[in-house]
Structure formats: C-alpha cells, structure tokens
Protein backbone atom coordinates (compact mmCIF):
# COMPACT_ATOMS: atom_id res chain seq x y z
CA UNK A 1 -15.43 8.75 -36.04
CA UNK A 2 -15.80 6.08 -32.98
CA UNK A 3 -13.22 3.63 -35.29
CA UNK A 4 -10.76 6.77 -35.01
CA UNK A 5 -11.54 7.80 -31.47
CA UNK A 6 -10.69 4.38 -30.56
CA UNK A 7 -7.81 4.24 -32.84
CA UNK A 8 -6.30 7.21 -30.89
CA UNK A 9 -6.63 6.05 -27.74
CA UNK A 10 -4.95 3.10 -28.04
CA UNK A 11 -2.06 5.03 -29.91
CA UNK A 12 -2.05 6.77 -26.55
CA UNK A 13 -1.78 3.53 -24.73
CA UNK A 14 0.69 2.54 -26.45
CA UNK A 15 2.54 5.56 -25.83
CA UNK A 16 1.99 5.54 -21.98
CA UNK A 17 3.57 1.80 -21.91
CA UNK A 18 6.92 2.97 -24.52
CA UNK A 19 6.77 5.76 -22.00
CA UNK A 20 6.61 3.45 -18.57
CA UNK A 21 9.82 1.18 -20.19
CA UNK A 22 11.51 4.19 -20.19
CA UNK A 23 11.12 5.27 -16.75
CA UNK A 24 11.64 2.00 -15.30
CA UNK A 25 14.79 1.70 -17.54
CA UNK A 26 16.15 5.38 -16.60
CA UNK A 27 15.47 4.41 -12.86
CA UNK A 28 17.62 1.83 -13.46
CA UNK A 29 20.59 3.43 -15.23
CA UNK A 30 19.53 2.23 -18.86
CA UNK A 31 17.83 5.06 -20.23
CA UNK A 32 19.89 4.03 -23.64
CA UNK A 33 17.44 0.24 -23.38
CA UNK A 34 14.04 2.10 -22.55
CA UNK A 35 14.81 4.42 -25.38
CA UNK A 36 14.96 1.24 -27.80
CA UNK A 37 12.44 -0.85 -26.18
CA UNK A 38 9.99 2.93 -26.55
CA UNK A 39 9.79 1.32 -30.04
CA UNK A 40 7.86 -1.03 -29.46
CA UNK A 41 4.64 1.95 -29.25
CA UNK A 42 5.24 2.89 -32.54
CA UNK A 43 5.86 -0.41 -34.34
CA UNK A 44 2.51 -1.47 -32.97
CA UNK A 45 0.59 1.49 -34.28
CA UNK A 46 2.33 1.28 -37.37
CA UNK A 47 1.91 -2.23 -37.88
CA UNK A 48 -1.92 -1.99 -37.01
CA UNK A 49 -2.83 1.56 -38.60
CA UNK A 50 -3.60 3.19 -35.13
CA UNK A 51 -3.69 6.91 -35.66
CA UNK A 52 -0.91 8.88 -33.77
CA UNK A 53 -0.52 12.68 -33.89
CA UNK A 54 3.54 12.83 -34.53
CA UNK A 55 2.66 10.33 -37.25
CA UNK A 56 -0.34 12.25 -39.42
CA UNK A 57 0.80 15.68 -38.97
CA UNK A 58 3.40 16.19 -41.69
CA UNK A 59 1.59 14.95 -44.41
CA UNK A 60 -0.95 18.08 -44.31
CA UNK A 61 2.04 20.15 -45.78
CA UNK A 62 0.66 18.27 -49.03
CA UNK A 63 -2.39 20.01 -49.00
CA UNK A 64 -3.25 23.07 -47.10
CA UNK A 65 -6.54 22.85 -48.75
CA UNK A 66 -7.58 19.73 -47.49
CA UNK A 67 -9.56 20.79 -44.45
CA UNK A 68 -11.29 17.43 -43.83
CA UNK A 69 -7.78 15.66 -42.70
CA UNK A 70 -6.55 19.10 -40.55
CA UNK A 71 -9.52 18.20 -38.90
CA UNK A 72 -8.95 14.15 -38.49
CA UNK A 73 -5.23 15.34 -37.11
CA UNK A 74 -6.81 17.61 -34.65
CA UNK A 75 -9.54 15.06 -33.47
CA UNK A 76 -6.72 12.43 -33.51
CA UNK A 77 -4.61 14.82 -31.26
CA UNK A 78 -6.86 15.43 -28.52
CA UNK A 79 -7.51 12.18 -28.20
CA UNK A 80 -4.07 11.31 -27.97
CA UNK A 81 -3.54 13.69 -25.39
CA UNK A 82 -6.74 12.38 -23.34
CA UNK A 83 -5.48 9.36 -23.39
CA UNK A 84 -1.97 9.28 -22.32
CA UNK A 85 -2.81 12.12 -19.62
CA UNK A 86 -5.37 9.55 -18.47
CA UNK A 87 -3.00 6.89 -18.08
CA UNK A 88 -0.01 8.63 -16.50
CA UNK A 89 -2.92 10.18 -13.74
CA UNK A 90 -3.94 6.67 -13.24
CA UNK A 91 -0.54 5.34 -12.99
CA UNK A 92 0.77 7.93 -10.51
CA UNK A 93 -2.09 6.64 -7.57
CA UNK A 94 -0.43 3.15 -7.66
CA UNK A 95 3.25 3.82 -8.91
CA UNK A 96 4.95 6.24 -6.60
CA UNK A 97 8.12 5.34 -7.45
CA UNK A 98 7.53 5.80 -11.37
CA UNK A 99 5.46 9.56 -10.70
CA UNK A 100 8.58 10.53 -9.03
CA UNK A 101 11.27 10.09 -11.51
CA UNK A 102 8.39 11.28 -13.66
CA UNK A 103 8.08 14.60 -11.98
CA UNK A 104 12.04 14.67 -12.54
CA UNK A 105 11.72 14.70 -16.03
CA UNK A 106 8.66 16.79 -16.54
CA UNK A 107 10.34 19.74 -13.86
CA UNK A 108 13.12 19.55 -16.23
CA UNK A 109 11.51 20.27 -19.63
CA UNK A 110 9.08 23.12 -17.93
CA UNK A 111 12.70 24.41 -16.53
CA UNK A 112 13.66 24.95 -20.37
CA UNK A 113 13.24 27.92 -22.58
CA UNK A 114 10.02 27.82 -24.55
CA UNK A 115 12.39 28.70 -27.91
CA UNK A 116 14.56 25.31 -26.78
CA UNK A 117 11.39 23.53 -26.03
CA UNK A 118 10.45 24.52 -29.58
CA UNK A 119 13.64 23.42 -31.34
CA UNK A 120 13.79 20.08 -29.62
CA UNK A 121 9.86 19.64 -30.55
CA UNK A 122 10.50 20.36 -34.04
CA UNK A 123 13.37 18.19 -34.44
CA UNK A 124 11.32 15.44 -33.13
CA UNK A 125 8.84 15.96 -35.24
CA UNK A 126 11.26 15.71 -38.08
CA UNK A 127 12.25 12.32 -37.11
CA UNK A 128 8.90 11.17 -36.29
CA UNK A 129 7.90 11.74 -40.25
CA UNK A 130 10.74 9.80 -41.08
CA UNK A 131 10.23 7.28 -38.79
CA UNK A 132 6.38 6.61 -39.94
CA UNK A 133 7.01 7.52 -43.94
CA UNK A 134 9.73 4.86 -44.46
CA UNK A 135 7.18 2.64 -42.24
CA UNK A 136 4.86 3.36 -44.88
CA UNK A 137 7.26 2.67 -47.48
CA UNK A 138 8.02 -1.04 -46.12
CA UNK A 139 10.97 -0.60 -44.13
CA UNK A 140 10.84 -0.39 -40.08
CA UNK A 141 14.58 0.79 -39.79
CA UNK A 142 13.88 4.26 -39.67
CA UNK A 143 11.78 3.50 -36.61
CA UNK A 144 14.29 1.85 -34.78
CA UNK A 145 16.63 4.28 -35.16
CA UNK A 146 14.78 7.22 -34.87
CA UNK A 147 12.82 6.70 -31.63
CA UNK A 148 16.10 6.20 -29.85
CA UNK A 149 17.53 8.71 -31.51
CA UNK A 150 14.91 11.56 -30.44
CA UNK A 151 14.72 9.99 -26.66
CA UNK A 152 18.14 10.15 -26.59
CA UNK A 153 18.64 13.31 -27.30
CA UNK A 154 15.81 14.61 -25.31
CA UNK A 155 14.10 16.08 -28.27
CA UNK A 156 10.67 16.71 -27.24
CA UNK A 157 7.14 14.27 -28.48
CA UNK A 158 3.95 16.51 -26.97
CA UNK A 159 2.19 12.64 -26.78
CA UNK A 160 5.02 11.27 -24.48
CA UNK A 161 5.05 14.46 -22.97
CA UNK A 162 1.32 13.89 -22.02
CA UNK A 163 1.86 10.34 -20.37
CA UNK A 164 4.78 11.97 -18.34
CA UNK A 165 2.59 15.24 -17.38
CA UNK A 166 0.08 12.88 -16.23
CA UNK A 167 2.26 10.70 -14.23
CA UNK A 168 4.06 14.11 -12.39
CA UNK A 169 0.50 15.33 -11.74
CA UNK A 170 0.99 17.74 -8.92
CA UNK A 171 1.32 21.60 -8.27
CA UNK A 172 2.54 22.68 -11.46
CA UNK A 173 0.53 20.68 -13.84
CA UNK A 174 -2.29 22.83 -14.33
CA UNK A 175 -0.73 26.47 -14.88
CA UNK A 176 0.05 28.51 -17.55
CA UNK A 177 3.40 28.00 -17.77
CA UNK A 178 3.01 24.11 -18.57
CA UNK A 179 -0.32 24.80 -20.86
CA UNK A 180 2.19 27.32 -22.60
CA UNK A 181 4.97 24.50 -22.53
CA UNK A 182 2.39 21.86 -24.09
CA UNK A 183 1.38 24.20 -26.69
CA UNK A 184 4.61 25.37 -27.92
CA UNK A 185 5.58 21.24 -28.48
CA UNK A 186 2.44 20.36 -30.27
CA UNK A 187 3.27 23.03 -32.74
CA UNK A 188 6.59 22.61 -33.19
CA UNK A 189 5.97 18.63 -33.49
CA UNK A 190 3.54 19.82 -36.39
CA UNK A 191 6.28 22.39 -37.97
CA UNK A 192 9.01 19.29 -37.59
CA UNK A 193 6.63 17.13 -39.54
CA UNK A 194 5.72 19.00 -42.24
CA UNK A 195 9.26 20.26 -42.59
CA UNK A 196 10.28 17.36 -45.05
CA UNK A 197 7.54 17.20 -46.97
CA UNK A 198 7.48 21.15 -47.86
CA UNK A 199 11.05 21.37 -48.83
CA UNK A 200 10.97 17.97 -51.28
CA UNK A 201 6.94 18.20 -51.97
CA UNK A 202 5.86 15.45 -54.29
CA UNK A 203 9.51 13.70 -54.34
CA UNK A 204 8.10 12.47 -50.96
CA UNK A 205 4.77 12.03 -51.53
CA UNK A 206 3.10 9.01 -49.73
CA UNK A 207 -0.37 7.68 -47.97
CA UNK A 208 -1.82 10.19 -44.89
C-alpha cells in the first residue's frame, strides 16, 4: 500500500508540472504548446507504471466483481487528488502570477453547467483510456494526440482540475458548488473510461 501511495503521488506531481507548462504557455499565448508539452505527465507515469486515476478507472468495466481493484482506484484517487491540491496550494504562495490565470480557468469551469461539466469529463475520460490502453499496447501515439486533444478542447481531467483548484485557492474553493463541480468530473472521468471497454468487452481486453 505505501509502494502505491507513493506511486500516486508522484502521478500527482507529475500532473501539477503538465499542469504548470500549461499555464505558463496560455499566459503566453501558446496554450496549443502547453497542451503538447502536458504530455510529458503522462508519458512519465506510463513509462514508469505510476498509478493515475484517469488511467485505472476504465478497466473496472471488466469486472464489476472485482472489489479489491475498485478499491486500489479509489485509494489511487484520493491520493491523486491530495497531491496535486497540495502542490497547486503550495505553488499559489510563491507564484502569483500563475494562481491568477489559474483562478481564470478554474472561475470558468465552476461558471459551467454541471450536465456540460459532465459531458466534457466523460469525454475526457474516453480519451484518457485510449491514451493509456494503446500505451499499454506499445504505442505512445495515442498519448500524444490525445492529451492535446482533451486540453484543447477543454474537456475536463478531475486530477488537473485538482492542481488548478489548488493553485486558485481562494473564496470559492471550499463550497458546495465546487465540491459538487469536483464530484460530478470524477464520475464522469470514471463513466468516460469505462465507456470503451463496456461497449467492445473482451475485444479490448488488456492489463489494469
């Protein structure tokens, strides 16, 4: 449990750094070059089996029954969400500029519906299996295609979302609304996910 703990963490750092390119890039006018250098989070933790939530989630729609790994993905999740929350906090007392444009982004995904916020999750998590499976499967492209594609479109990742909410800590990050936003993500990252893998079932079978 202390290999996965730290496992998930470091997911999360990872996450909190593809997160920081991002901001610096979109203060910048390249949000299009922090979206591709994001990558660089997830081709770490695939290339060194870290355990990310966006990444493990799908592959329960194999087996409903299997309790023990519902449980891994849940452990793995709050730790992801520890961590990157952790990091954008920290980040906001010495980068002012950074929790600004971070508070821009976060005031404009609370501003959304919670069905949109939903949607975009749930896409996300569709390309976030796809991204990781075809990892698994030896080939990286999907990942360098996806992650841009998702940031891009401004598709919604409840671990990125963490490392921003951190960051934008102020006034609205501990209400209901945003608990309710944060909730609504994490589940439909976890419907997204497991959308593949229920409609083709063993067709796609592959490693947790």
């Amino acid at each position: 449990m202390v290999t996965e703990i730290r496992k998930s963490v470091i997911s999360g750092l990872l996450i909190s750094i593809g997160g920081s390119v991002y901001i610096c890039c979109s203060m910048a006018g390249l949000g299009w070059l922090g979206a591709v250098l994001f990558t660089l989070g997830l081709y770490t933790i695939i290339e060194y089996g870290f355990s990310l939530f966006t990444g493990k989630v799908g592959y329960i729609a194999y087996d409903f029954r299997d309790v023990k790994y519902m449980g891994l993905v849940a452990f793995v999740l709050l730790f992801n969400l520890l961590a990157t929350f952790a990091v954008g906090a920290l980040m906001s007392l010495a980068f002012a500029e950074m929790a600004a444009k971070a508070s821009e982004i976060y005031a404009a995904k609370l501003a959304q519906p919670l069905f949109r916020a939903f949607l975009s999750a749930v896409f996300c998590g569709i390309i976030m299996f796809v991204a990781v499976d075809t990892g698994k499967r030896g080939s990286r492209l999907g990942m360098f295609l996806g992650i841009p594609t998702f940031i891009m479109c401004g598709f919604d990742h409840s671990i990125a979302n963490s490392f921003y909410n951190g960051l934008a800590l102020g006034e609205n990050t501990f209400t209901p609304k945003n608990a309710a936003f944060i909730a609504v993500v994490i589940i439909g990252n976890a419907v997204g996910g497991m959308l593949l893998p229920l409609i083709m079932g063993k067709k796609l079978r592959g490693e947790k």
